[in-house]
N, C-alpha and C. Protein backbone atom coordinates (compact mmCIF):
# COMPACT_ATOMS: atom_id res chain seq x y z
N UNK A 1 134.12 133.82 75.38
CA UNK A 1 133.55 133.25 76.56
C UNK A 1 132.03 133.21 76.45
N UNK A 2 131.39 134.11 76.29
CA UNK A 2 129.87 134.15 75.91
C UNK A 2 129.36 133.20 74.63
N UNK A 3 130.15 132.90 74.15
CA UNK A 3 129.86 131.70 72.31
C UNK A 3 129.92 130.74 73.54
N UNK A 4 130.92 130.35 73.93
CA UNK A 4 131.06 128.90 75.24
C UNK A 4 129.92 128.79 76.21
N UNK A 5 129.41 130.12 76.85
CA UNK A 5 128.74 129.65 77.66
C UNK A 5 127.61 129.67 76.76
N UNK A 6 127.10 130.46 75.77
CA UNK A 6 125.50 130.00 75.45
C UNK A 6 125.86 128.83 74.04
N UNK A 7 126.67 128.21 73.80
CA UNK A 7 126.55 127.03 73.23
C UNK A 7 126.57 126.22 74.49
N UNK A 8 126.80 126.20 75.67
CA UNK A 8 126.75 125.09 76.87
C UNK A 8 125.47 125.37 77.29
N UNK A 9 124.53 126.57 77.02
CA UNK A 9 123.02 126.49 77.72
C UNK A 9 122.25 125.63 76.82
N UNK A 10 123.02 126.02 75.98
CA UNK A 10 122.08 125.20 74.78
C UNK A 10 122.20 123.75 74.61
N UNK A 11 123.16 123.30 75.23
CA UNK A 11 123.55 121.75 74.96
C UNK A 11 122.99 121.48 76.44
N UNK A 12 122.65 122.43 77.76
CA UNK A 12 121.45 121.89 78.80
C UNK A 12 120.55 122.02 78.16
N UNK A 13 119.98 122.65 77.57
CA UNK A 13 118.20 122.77 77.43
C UNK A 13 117.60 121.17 76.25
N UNK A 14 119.19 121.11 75.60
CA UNK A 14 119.19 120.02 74.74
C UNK A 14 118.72 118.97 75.64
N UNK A 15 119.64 118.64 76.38
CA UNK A 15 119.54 117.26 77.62
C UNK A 15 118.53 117.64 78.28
N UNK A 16 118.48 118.62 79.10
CA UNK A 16 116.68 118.46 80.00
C UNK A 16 115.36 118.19 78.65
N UNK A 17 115.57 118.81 77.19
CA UNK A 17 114.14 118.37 76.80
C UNK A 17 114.11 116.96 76.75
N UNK A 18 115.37 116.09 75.98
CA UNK A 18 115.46 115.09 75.86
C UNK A 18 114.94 114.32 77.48
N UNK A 19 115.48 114.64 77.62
CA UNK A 19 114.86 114.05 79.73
C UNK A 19 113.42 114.09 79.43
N UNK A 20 113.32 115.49 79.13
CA UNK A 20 111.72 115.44 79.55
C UNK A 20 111.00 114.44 78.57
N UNK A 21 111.11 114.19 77.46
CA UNK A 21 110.81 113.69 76.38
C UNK A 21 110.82 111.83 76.35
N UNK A 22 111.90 111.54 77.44
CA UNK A 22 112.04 110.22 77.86
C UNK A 22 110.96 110.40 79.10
N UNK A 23 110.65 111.26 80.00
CA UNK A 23 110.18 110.89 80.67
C UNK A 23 108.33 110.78 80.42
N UNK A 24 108.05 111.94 79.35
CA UNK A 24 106.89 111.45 79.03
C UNK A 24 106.49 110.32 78.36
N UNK A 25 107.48 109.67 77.55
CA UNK A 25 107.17 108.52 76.97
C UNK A 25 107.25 107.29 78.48
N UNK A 26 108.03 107.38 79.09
CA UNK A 26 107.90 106.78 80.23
C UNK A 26 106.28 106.22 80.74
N UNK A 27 106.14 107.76 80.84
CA UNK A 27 104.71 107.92 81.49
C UNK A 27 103.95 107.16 80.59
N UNK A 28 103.73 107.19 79.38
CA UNK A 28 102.73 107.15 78.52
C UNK A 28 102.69 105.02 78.37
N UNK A 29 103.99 104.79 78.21
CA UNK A 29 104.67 103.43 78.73
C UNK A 29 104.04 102.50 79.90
N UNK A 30 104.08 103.45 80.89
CA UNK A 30 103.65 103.03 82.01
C UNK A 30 101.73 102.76 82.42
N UNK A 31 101.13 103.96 81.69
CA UNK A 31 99.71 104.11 81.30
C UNK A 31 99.49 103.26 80.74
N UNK A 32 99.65 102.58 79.77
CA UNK A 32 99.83 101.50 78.82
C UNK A 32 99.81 100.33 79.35
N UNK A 33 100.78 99.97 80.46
CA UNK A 33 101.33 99.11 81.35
C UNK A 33 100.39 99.09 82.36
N UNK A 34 99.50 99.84 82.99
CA UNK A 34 98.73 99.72 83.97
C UNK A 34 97.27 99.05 82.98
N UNK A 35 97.08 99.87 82.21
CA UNK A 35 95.84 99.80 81.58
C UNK A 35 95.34 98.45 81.32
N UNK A 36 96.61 97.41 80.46
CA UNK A 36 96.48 96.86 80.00
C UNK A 36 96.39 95.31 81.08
N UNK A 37 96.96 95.64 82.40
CA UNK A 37 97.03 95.17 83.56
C UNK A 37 95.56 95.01 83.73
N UNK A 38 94.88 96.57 84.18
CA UNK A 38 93.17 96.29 84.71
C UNK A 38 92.19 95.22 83.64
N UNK A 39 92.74 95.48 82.90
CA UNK A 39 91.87 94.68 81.11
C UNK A 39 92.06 93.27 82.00
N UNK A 40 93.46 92.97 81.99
CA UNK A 40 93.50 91.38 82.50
C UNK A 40 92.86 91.40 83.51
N UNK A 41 92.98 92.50 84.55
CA UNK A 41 92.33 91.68 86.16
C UNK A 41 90.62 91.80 85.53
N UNK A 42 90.02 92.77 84.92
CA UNK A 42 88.46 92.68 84.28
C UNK A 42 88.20 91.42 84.04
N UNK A 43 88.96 90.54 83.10
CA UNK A 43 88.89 89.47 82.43
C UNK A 43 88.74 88.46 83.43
N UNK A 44 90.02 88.47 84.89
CA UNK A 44 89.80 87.16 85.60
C UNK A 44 88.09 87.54 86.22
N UNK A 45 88.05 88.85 86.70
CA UNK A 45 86.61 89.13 87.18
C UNK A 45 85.98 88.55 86.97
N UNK A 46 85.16 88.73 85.42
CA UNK A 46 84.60 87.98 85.04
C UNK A 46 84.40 87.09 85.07
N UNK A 47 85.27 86.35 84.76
CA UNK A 47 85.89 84.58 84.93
C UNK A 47 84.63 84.07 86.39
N UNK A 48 85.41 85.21 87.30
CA UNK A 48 84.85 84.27 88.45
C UNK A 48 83.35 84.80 88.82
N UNK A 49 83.06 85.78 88.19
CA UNK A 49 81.33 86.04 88.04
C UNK A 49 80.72 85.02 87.59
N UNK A 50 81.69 84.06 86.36
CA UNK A 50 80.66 82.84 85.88
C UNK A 50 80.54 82.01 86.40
N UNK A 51 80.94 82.12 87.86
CA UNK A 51 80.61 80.77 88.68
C UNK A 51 79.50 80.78 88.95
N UNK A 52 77.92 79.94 89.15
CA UNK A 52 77.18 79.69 89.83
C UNK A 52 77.24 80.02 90.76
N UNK A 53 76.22 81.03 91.71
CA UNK A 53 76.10 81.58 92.78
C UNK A 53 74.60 81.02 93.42
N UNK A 54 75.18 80.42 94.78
CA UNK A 54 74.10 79.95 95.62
C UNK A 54 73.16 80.86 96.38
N UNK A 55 72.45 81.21 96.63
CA UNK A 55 71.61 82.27 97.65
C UNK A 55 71.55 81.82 99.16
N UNK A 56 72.64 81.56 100.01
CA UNK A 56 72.42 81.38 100.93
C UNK A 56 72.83 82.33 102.03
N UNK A 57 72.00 82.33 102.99
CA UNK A 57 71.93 83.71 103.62
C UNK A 57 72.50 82.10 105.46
N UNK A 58 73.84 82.94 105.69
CA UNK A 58 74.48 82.12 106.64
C UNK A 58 75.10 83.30 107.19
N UNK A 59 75.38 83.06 108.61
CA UNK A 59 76.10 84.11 109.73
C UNK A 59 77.91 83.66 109.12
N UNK A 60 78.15 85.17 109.27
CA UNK A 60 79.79 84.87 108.82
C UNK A 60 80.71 85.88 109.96
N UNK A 61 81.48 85.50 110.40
CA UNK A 61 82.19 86.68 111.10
C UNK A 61 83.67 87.03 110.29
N UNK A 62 83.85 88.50 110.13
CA UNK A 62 85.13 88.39 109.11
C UNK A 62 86.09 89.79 110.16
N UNK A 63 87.37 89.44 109.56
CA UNK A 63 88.58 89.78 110.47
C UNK A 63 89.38 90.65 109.61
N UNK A 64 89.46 91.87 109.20
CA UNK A 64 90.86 92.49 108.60
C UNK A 64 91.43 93.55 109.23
N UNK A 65 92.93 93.24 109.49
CA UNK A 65 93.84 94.30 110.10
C UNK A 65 93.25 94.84 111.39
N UNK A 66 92.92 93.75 112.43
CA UNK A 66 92.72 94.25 113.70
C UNK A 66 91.73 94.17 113.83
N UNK A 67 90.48 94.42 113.18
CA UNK A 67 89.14 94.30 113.14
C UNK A 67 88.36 93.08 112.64
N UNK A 68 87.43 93.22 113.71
CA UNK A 68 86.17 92.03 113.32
C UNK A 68 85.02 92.60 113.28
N UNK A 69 83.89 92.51 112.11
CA UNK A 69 82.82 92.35 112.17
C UNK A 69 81.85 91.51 112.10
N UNK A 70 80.43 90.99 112.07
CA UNK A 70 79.65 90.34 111.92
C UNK A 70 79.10 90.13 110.62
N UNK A 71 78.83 89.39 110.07
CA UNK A 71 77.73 89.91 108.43
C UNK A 71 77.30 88.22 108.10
N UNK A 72 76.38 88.67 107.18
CA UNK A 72 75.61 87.77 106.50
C UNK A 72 75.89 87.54 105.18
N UNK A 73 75.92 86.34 104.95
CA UNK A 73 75.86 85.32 102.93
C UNK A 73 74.98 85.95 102.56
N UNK A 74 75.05 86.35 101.45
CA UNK A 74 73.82 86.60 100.32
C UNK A 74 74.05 85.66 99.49
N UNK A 75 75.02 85.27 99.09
CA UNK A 75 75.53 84.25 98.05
C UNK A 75 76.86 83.93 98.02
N UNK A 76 76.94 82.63 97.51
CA UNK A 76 78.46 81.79 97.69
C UNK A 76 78.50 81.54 96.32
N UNK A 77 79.50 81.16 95.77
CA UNK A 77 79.78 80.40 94.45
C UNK A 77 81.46 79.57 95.16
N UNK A 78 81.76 78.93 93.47
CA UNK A 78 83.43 78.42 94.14
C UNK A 78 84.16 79.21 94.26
N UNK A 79 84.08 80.59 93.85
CA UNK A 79 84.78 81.69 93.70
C UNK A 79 84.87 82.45 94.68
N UNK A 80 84.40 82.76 95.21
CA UNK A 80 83.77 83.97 95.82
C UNK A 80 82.47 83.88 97.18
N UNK A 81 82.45 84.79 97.71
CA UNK A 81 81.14 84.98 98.47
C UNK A 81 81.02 86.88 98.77
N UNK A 82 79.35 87.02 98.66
CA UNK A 82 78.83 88.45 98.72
C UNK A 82 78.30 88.40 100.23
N UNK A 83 78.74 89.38 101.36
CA UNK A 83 78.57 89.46 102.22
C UNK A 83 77.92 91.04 102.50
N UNK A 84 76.85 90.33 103.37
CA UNK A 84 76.04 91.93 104.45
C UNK A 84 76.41 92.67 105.03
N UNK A 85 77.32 93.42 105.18
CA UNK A 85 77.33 94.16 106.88
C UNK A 85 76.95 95.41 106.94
N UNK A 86 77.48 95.96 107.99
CA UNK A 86 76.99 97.14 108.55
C UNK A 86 78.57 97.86 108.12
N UNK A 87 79.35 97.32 107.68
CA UNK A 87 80.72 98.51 107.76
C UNK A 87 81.41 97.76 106.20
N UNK A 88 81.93 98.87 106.21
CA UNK A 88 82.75 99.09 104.43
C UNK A 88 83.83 98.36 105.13
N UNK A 89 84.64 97.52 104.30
CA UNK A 89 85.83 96.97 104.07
C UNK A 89 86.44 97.33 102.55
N UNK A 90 87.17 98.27 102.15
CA UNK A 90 87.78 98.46 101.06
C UNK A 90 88.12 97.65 100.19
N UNK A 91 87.96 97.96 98.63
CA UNK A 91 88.61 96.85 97.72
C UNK A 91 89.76 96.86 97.76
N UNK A 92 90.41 95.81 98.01
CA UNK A 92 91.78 94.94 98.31
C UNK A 92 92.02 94.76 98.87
N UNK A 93 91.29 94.90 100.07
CA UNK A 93 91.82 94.65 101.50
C UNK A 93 92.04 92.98 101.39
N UNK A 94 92.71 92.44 102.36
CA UNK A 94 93.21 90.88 102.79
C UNK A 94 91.95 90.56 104.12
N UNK A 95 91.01 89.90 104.05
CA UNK A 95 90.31 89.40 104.90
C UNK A 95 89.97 87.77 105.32
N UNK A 96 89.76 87.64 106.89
CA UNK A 96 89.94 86.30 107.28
C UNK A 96 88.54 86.11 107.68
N UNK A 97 87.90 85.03 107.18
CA UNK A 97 86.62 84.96 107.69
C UNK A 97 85.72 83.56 107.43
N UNK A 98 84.91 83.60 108.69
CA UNK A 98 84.19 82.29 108.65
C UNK A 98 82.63 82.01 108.77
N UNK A 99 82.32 80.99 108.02
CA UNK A 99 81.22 80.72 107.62
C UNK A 99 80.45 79.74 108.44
N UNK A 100 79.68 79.66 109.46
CA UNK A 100 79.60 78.27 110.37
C UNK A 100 77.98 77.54 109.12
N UNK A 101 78.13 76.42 108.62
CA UNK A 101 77.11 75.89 107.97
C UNK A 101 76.11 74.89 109.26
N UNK A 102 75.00 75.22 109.36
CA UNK A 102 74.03 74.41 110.69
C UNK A 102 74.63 72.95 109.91
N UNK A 103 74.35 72.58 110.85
CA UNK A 103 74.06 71.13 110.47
C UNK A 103 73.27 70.05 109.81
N UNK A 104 72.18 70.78 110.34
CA UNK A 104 71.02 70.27 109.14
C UNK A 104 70.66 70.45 107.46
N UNK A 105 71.81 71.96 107.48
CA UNK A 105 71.67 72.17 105.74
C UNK A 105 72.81 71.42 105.24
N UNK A 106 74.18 70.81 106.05
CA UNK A 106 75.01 70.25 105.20
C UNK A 106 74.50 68.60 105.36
N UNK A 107 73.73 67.80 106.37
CA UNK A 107 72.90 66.89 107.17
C UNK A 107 74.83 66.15 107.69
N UNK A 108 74.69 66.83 108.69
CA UNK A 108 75.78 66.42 109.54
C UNK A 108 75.26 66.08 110.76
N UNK A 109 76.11 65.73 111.50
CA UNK A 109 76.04 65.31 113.34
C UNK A 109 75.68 66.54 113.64
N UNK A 110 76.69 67.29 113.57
CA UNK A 110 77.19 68.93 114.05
C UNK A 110 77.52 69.94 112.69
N UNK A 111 77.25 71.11 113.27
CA UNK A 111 77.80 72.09 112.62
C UNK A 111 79.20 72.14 111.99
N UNK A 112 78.78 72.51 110.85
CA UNK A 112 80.57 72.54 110.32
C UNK A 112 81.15 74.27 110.15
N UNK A 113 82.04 74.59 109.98
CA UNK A 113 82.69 76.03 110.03
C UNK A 113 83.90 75.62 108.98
N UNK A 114 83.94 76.93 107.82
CA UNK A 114 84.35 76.97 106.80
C UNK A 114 85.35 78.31 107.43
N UNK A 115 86.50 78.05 107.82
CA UNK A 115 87.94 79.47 107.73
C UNK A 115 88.65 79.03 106.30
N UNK A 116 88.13 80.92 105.91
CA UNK A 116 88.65 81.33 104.96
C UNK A 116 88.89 82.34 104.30
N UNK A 117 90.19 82.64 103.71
CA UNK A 117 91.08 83.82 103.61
C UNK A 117 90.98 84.36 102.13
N UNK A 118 90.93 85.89 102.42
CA UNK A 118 90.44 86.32 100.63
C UNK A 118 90.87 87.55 100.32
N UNK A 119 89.77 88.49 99.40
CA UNK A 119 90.77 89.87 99.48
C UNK A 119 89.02 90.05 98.77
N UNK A 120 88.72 91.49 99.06
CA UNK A 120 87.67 92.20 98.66
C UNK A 120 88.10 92.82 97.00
N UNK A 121 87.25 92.31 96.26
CA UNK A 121 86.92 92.97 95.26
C UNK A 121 85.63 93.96 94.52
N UNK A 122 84.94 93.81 95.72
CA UNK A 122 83.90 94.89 95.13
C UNK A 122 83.31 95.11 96.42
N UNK A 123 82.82 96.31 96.32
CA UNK A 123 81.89 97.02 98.05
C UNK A 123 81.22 97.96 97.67
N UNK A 124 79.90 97.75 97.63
CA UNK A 124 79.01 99.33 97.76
C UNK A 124 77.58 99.03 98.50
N UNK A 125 77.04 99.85 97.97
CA UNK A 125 76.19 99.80 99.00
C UNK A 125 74.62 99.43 98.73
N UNK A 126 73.91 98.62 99.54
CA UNK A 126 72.85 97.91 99.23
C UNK A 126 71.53 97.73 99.93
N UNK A 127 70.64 98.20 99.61
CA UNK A 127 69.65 98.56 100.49
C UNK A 127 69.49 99.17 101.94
N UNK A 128 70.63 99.61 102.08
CA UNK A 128 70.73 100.46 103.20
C UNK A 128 72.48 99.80 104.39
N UNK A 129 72.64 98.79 103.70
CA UNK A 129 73.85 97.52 103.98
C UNK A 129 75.33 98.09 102.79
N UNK A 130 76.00 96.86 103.68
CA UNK A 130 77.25 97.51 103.03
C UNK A 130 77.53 95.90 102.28
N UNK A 131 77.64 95.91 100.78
CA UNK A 131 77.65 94.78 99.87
C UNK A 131 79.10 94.67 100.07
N UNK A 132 79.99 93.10 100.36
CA UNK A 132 81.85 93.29 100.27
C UNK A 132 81.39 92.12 99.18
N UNK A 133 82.09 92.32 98.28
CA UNK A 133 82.76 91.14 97.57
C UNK A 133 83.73 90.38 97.75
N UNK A 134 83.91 89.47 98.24
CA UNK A 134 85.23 88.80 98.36
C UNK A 134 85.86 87.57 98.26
N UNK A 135 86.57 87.71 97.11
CA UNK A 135 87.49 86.20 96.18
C UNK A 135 88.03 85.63 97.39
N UNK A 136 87.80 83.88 97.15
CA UNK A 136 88.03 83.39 98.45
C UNK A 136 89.47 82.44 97.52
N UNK A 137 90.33 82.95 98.75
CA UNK A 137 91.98 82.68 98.28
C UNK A 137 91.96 81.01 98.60
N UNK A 138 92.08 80.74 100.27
CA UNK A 138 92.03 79.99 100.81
C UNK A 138 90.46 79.11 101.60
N UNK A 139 90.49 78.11 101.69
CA UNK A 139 89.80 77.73 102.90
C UNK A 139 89.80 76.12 103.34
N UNK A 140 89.32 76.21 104.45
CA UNK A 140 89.43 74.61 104.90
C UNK A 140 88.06 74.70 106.24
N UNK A 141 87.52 73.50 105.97
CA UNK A 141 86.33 73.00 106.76
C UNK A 141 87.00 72.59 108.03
N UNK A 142 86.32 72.71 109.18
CA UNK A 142 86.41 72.59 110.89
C UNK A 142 84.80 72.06 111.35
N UNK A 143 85.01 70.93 111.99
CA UNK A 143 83.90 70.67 112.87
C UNK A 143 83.97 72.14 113.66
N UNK A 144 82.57 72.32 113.92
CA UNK A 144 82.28 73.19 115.24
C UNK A 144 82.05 72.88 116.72
């Protein structure tokens, strides 16, 4: 009875290392799998850093998960726009927000207003302001 039971501990300790042994390769699999993920999202980054960025400093009001704040353009490109405020919005957040252009800088009748939907990719902090980055998903122009 004792040969049976410690040849059966031994055929567990067999199967849990093996477990464990799948599960670190798992892990190591998965590290791999993430890593190689951030490399790609670095790459689109970039991508959209090489857009031409305008310096225009325009009133924007932006909306995520219940909240609205106020902030200011520092710069637009086709990609993207870098916004002022006074409050952190986290990277990744989903944000809705609009841009009203005067009229005289687009030379319209009226003011036009740009709603448009994005997600923050970069936020820190900037002369005493809170810098959001944020890839613009969607948008569409509105008379004001």
């Amino acid at each position: 009875m004792w040969v049976y039971a410690a040849l059966e501990f031994e055929r567990i300790c067999d199967i849990l290392e093996s477990s464990i042994e799948r599960t670190v390769l798992l892990s190591v699999a998965e590290i791999d799998r993430a890593m190689a993920e951030a490399q790609s999202n670095l790459g689109r980054y970039d991508e959209m850093q090489s857009a031409p960025r305008f310096p225009l400093h325009l009133t924007a009001s932006v909306k995520t998960q219940g909240n609205a704040y106020t902030a200011e353009t520092e710069n637009i490109s086709a990609n993207g726009v870098l916004l002022a405020m006074d409050n952190d919005v986290p990277v990744g957040s989903m944000v809705d927000f609009t841009i009203l252009l005067p009229a005289e800088v687009v030379g319209a009748r009226q003011d036009v207003q740009i709603d448009c939907r994005g997600r923050v990719v970069r936020s820190f902090e900037d002369r005493g302001r809170r810098a959001v980055g944020v890839v613009i998903d969607e948008y569409h122009f509105e008379r004001a």
